[in-house]
N, C-alpha and C. Protein backbone atom coordinates (compact mmCIF):
# COMPACT_ATOMS: atom_id res chain seq x y z
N UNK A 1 117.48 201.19 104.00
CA UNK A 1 117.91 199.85 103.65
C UNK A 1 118.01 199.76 102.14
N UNK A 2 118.79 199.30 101.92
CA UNK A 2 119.30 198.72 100.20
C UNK A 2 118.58 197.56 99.55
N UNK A 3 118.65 197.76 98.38
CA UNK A 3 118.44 196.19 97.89
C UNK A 3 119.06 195.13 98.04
N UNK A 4 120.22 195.54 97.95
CA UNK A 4 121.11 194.43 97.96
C UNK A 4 121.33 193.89 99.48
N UNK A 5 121.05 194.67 100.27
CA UNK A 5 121.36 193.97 102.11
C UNK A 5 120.16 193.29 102.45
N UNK A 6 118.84 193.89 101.69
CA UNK A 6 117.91 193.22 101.68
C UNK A 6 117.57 191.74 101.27
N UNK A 7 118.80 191.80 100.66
CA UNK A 7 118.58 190.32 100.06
C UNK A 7 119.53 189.28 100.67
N UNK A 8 120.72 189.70 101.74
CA UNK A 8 121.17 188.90 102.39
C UNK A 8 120.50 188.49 103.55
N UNK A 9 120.37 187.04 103.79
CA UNK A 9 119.79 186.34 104.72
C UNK A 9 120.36 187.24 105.99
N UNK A 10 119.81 186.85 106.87
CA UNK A 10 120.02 187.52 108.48
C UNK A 10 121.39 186.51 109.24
N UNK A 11 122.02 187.49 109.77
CA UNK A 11 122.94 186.71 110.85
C UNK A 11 122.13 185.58 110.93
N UNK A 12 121.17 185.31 112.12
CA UNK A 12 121.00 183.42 112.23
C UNK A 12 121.18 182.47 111.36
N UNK A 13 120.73 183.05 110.11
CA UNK A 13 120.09 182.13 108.61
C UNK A 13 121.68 181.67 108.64
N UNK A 14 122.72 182.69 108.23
CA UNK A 14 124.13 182.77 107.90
C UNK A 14 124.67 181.40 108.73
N UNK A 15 124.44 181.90 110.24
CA UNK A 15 125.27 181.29 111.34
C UNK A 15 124.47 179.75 111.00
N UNK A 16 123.38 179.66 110.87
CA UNK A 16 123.33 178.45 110.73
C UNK A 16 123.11 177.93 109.53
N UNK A 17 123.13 178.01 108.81
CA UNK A 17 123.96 177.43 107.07
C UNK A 17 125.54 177.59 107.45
N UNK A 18 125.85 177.96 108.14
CA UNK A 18 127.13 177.55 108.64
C UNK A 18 127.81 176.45 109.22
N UNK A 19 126.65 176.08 110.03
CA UNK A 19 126.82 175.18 111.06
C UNK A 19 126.56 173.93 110.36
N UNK A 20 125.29 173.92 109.51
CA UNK A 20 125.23 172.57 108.76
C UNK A 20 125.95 172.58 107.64
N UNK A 21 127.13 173.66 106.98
CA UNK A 21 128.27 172.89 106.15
C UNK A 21 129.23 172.57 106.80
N UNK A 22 129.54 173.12 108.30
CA UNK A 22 130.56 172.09 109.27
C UNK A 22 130.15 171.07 109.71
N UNK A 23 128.79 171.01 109.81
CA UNK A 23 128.63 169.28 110.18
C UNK A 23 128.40 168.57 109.41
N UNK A 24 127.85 168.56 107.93
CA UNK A 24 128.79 167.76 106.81
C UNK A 24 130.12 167.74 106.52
N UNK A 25 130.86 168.60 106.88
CA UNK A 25 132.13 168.77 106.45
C UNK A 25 132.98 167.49 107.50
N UNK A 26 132.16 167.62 108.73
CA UNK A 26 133.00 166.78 109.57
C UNK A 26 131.95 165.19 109.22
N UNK A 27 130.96 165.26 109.17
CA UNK A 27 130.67 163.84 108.47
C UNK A 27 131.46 163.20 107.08
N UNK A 28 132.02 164.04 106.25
CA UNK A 28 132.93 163.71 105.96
C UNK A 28 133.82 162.86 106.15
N UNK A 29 134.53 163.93 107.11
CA UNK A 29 135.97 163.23 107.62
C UNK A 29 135.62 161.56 108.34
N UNK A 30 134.35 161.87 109.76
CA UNK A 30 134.24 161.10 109.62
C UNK A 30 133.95 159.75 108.88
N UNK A 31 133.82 159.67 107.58
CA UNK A 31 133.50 158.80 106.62
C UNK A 31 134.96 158.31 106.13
N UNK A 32 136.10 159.27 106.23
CA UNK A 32 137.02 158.53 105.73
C UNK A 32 138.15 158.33 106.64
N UNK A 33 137.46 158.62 108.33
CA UNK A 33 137.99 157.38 109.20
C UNK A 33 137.72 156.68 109.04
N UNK A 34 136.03 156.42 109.44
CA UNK A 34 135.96 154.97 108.83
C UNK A 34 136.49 153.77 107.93
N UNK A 35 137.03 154.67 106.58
CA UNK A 35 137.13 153.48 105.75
C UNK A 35 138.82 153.36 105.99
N UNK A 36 139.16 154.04 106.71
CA UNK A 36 140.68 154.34 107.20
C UNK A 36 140.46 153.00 108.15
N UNK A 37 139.85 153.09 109.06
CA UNK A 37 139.55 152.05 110.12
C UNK A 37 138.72 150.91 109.69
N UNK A 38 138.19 150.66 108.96
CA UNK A 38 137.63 149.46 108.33
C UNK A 38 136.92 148.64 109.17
N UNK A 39 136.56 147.65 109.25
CA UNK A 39 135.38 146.58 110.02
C UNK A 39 135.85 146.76 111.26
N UNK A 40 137.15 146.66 111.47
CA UNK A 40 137.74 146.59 113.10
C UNK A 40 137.46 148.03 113.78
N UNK A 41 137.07 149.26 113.74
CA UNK A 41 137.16 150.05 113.96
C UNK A 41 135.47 150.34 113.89
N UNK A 42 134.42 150.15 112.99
CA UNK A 42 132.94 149.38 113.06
C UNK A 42 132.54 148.95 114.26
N UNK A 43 133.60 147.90 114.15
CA UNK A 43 133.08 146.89 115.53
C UNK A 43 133.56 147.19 116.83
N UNK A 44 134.30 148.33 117.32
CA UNK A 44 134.67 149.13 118.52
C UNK A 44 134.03 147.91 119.48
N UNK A 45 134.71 147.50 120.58
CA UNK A 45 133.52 147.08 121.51
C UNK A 45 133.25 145.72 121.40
N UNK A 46 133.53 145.47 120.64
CA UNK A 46 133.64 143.55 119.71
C UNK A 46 134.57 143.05 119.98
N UNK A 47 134.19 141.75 119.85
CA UNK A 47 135.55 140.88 120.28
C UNK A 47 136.59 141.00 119.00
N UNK A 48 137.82 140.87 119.36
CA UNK A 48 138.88 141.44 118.15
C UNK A 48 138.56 140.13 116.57
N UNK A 49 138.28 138.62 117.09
CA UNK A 49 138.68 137.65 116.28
C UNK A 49 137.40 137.85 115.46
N UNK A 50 137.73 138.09 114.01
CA UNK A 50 136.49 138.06 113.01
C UNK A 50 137.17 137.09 111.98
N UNK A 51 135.83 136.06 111.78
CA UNK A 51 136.39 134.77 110.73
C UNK A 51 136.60 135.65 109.20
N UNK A 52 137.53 135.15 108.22
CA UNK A 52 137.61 135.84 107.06
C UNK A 52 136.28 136.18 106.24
N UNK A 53 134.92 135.87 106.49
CA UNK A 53 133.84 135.70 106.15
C UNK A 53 132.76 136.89 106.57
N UNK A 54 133.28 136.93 107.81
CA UNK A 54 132.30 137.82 108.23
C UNK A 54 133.46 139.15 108.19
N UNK A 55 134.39 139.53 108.23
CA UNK A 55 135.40 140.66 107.79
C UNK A 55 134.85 141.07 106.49
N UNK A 56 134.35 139.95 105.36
CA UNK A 56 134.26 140.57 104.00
C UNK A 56 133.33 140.72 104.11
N UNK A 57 131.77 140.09 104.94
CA UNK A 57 130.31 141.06 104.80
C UNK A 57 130.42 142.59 105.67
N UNK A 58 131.40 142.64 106.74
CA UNK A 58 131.70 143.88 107.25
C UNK A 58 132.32 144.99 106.46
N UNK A 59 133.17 144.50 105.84
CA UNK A 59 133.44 145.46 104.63
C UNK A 59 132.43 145.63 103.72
N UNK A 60 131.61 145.17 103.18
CA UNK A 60 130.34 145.44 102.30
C UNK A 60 129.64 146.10 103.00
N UNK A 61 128.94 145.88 104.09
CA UNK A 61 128.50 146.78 105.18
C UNK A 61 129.15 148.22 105.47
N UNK A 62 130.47 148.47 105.45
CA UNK A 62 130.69 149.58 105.96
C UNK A 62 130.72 149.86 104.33
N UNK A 63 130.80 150.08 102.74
CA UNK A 63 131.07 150.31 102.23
C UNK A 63 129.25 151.04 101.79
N UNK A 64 128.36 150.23 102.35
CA UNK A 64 126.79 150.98 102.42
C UNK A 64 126.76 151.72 103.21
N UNK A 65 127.22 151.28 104.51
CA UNK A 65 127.11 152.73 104.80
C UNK A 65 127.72 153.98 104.40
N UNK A 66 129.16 153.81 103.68
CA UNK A 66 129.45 154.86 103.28
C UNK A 66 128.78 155.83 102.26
N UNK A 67 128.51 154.84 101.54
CA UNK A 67 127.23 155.31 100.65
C UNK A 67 126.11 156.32 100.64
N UNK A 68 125.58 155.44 102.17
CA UNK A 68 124.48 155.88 102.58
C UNK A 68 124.80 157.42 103.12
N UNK A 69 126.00 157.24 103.59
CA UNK A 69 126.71 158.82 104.23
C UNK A 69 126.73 159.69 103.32
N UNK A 70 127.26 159.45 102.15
CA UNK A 70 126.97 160.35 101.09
C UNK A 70 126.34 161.26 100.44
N UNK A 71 124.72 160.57 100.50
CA UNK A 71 123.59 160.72 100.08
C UNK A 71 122.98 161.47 101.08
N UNK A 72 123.45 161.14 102.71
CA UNK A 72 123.05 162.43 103.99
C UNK A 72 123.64 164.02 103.99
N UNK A 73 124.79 163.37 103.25
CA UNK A 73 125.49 164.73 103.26
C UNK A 73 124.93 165.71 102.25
N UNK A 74 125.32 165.12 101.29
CA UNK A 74 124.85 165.67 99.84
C UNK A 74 123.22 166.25 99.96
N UNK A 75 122.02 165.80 101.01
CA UNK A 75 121.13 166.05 100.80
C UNK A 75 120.80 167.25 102.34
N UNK A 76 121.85 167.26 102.79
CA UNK A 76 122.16 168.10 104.07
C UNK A 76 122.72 169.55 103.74
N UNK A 77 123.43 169.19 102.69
CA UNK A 77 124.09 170.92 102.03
C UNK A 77 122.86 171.05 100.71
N UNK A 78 122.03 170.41 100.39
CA UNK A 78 120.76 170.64 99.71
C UNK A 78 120.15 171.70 100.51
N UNK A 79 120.10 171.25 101.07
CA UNK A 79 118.58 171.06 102.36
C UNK A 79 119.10 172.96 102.69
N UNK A 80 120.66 172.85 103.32
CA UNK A 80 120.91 174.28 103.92
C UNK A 80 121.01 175.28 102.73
N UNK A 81 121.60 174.91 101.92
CA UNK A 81 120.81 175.63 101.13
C UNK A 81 119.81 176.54 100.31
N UNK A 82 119.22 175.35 100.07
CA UNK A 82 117.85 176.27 100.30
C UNK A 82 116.78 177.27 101.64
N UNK A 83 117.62 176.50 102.58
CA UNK A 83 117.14 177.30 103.87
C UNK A 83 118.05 178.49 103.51
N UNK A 84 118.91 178.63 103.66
CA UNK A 84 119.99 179.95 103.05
C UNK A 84 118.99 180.74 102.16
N UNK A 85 118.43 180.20 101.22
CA UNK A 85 117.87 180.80 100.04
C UNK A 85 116.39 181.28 100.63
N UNK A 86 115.99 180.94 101.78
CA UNK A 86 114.56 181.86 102.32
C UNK A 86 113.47 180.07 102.41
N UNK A 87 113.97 178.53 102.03
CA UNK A 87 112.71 178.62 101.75
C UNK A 87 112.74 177.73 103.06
N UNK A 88 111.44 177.90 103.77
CA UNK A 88 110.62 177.63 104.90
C UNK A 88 110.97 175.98 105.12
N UNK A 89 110.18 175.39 103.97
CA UNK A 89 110.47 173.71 103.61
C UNK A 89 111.50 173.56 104.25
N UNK A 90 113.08 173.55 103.59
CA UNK A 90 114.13 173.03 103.71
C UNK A 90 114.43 173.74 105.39
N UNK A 91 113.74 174.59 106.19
CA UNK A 91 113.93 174.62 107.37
C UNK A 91 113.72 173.95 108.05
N UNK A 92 112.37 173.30 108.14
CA UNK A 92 111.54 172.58 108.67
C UNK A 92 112.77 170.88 108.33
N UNK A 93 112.87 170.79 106.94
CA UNK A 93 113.21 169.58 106.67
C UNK A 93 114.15 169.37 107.60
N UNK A 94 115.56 170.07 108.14
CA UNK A 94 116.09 169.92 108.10
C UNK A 94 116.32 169.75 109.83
N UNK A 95 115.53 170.61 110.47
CA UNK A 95 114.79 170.77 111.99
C UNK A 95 114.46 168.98 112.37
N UNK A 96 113.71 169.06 111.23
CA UNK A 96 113.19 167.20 111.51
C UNK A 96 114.60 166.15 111.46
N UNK A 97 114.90 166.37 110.30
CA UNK A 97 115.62 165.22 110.06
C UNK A 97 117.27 165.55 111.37
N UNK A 98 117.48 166.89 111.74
CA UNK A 98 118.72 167.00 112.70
C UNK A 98 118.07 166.41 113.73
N UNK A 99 116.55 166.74 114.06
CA UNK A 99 115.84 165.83 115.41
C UNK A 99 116.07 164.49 115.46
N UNK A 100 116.36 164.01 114.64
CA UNK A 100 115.85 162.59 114.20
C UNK A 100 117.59 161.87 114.42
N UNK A 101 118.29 162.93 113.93
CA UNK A 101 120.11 162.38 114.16
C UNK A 101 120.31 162.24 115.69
N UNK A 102 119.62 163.42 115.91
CA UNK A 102 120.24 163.93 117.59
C UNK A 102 119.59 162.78 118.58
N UNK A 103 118.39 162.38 117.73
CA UNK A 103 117.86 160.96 119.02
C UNK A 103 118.66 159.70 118.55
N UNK A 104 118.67 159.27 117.16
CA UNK A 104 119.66 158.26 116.63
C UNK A 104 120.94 158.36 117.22
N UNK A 105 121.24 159.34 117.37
CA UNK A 105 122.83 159.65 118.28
C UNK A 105 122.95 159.58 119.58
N UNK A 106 121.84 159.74 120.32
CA UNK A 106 121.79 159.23 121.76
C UNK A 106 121.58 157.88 121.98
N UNK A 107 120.41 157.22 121.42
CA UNK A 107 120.36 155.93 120.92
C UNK A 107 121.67 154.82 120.92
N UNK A 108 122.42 155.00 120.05
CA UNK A 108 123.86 154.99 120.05
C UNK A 108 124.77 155.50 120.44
N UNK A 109 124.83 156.36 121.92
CA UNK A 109 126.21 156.81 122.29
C UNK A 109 127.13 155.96 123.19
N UNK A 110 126.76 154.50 123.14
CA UNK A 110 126.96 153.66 124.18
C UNK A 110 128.42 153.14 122.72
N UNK A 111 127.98 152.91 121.56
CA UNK A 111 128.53 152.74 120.33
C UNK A 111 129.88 153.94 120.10
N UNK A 112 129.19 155.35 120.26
CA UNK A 112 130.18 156.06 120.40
C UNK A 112 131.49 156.07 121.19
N UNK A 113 130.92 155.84 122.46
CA UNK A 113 131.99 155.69 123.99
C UNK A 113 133.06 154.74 123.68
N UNK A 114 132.18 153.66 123.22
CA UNK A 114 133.25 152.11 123.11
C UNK A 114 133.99 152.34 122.18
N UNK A 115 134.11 153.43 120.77
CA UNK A 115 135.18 154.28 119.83
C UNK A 115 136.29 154.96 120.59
N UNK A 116 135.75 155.21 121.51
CA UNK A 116 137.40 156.24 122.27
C UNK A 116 138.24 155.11 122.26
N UNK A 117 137.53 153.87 122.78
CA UNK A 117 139.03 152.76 123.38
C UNK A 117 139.50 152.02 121.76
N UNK A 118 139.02 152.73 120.39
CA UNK A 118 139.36 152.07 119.55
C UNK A 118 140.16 152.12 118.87
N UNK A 119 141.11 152.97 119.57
CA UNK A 119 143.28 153.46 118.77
C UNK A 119 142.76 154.86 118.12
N UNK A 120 143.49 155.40 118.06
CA UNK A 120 143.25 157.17 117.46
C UNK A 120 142.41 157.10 116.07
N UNK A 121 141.85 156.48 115.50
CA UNK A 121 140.90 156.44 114.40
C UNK A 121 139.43 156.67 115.29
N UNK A 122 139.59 155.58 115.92
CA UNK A 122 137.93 155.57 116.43
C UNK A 122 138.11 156.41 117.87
N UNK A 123 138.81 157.18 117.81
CA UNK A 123 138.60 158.05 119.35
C UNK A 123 138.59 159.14 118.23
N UNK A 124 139.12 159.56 117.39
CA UNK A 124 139.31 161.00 116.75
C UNK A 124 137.41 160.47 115.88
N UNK A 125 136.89 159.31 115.50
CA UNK A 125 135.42 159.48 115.00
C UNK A 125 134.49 159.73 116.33
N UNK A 126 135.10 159.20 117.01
CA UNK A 126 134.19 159.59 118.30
C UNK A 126 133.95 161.09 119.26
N UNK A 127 134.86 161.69 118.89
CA UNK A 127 135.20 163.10 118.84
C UNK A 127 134.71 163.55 117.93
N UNK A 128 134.07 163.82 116.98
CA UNK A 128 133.67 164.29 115.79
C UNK A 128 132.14 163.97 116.07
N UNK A 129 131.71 162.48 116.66
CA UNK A 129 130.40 162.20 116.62
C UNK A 129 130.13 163.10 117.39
N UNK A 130 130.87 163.46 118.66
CA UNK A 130 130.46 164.10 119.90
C UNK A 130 130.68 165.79 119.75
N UNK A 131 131.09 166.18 118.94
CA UNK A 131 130.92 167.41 118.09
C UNK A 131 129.66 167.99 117.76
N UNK A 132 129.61 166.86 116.61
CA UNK A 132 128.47 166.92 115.61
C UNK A 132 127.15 167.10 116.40
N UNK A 133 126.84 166.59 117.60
CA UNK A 133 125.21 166.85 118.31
C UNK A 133 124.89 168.28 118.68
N UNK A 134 126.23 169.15 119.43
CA UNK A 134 125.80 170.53 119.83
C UNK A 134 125.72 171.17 118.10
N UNK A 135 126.57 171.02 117.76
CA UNK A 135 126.84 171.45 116.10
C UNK A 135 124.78 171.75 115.70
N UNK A 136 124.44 170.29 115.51
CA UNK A 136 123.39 170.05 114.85
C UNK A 136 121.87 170.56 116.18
N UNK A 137 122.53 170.80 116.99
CA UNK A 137 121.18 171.28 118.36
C UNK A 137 121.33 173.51 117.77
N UNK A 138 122.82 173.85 117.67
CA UNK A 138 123.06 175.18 117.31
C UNK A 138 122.17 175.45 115.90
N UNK A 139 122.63 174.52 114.96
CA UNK A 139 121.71 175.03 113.62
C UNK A 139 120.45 175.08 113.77
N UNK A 140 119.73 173.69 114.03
CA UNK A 140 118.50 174.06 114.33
C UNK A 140 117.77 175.32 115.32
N UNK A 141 118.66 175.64 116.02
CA UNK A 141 117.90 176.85 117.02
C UNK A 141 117.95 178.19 116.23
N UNK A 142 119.62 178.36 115.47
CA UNK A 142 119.61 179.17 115.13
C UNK A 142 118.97 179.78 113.79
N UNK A 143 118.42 178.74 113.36
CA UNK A 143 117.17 179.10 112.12
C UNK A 143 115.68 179.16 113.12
N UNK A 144 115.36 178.80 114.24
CA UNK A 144 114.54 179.22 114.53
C UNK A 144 114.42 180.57 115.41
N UNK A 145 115.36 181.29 115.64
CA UNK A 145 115.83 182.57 116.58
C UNK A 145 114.89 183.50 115.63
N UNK A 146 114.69 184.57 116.32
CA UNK A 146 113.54 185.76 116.00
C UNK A 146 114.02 186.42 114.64
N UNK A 147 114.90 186.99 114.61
CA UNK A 147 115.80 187.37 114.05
C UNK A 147 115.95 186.63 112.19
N UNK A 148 115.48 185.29 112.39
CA UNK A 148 115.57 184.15 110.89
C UNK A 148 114.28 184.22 110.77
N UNK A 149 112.87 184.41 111.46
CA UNK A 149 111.59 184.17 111.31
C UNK A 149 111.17 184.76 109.94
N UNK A 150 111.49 186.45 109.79
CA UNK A 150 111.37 187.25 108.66
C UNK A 150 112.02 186.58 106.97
N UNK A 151 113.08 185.83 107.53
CA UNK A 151 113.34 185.14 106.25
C UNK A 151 112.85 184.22 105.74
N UNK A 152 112.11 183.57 106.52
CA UNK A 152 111.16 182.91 106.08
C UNK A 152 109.78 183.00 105.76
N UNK A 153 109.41 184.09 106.09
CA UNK A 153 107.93 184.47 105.48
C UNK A 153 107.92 184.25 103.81
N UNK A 154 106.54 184.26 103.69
CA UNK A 154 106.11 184.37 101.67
C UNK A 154 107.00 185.48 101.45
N UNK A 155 107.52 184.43 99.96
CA UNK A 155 108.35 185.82 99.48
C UNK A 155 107.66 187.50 99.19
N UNK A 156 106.42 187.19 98.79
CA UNK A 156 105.80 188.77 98.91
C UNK A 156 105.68 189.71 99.91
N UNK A 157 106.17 188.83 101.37
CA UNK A 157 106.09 189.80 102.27
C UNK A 157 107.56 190.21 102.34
N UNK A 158 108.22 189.78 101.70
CA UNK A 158 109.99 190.25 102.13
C UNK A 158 110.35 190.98 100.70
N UNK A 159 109.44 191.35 99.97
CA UNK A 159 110.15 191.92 98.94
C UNK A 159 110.49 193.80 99.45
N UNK A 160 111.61 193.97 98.98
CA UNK A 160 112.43 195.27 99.64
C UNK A 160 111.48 196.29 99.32
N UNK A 161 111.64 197.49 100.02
CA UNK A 161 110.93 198.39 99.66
C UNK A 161 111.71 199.23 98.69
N UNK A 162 111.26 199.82 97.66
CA UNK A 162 111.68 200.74 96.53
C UNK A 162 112.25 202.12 97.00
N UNK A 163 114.25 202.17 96.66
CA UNK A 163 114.16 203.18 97.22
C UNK A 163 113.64 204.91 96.72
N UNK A 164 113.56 205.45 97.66
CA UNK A 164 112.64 206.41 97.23
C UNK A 164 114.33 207.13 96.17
N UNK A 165 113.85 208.14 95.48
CA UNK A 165 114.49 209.25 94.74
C UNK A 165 115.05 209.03 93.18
């Protein structure tokens, strides 16, 4: 073994730092259906008539959440990242917090469903939501597969061996 192969993460690590820059990548998109689809597309499932009043706190609303999307993403390609890079933390972090989407996302798939009937914006976000769960069930497993365990040990136990000659 080399130094240098030694220092590439393992197939799993790969495959899944993979998986969580496609499921930011598609949180993304989804983010700019959303603002493509605006309050009416929010409210999937709602009655169509919104007074001019509550349209403009819905737009402030979806404009936090976009926000807030931002700051998931941005701290989601952090997170893989550093799992990429060996460290244990950002595995764990990231194990938790995909646990935590994947129940928030069941929670709400009643929200999701009522998006298909919402004109090709909110059926193409609803397709993407319904993506995003196997997406985010694959990364997490695949950083925990046998195979990623070694990359995560103390770095002193993974340092390469010296080649001989």
């Amino acid at each position: 073994m080399t130094v240098q192969s030694a220092a590439a993460p393992p197939a799993p690590v790969r495959t899944s730092f993979l998986l969580w820059v496609v499921n930011a990548g598609l949180a993304v998109v989804s983010m700019v259906l959303l603002l493509l689809g605006g309050p009416e597309l929010m409210m999937a499932g709602q009655p169509t008539q919104m007074d001019p009043g509550f349209q403009q706190a819905a737009m402030i609303g979806l404009y936090v959440a976009v926000g807030f999307l931002l700051v998931v993403i941005a701290l989601e390609l952090f997170f893989a990242f550093q799992m990429r890079a060996g460290r244990n933390w950002a595995r764990i972090v990231l194990a938790v917090l995909g646990g935590l989407a994947i129940l928030l996302g069941l929670l709400g798939i009643g929200s999701t469903f009522a998006m298909l009937g919402a004109g090709p914006l909110g059926a193409a976000n609803a397709v993407i939501s319904l993506i995003g769960y196997p997406l985010t069930i694959a990364a997490i497993v695949f950083m925990f597969l046998p195979g990623a365990r070694d990359w995560f040990a103390p770095r002193a136990a993974r340092v390469p061996p010296i080649p001989a000659g």
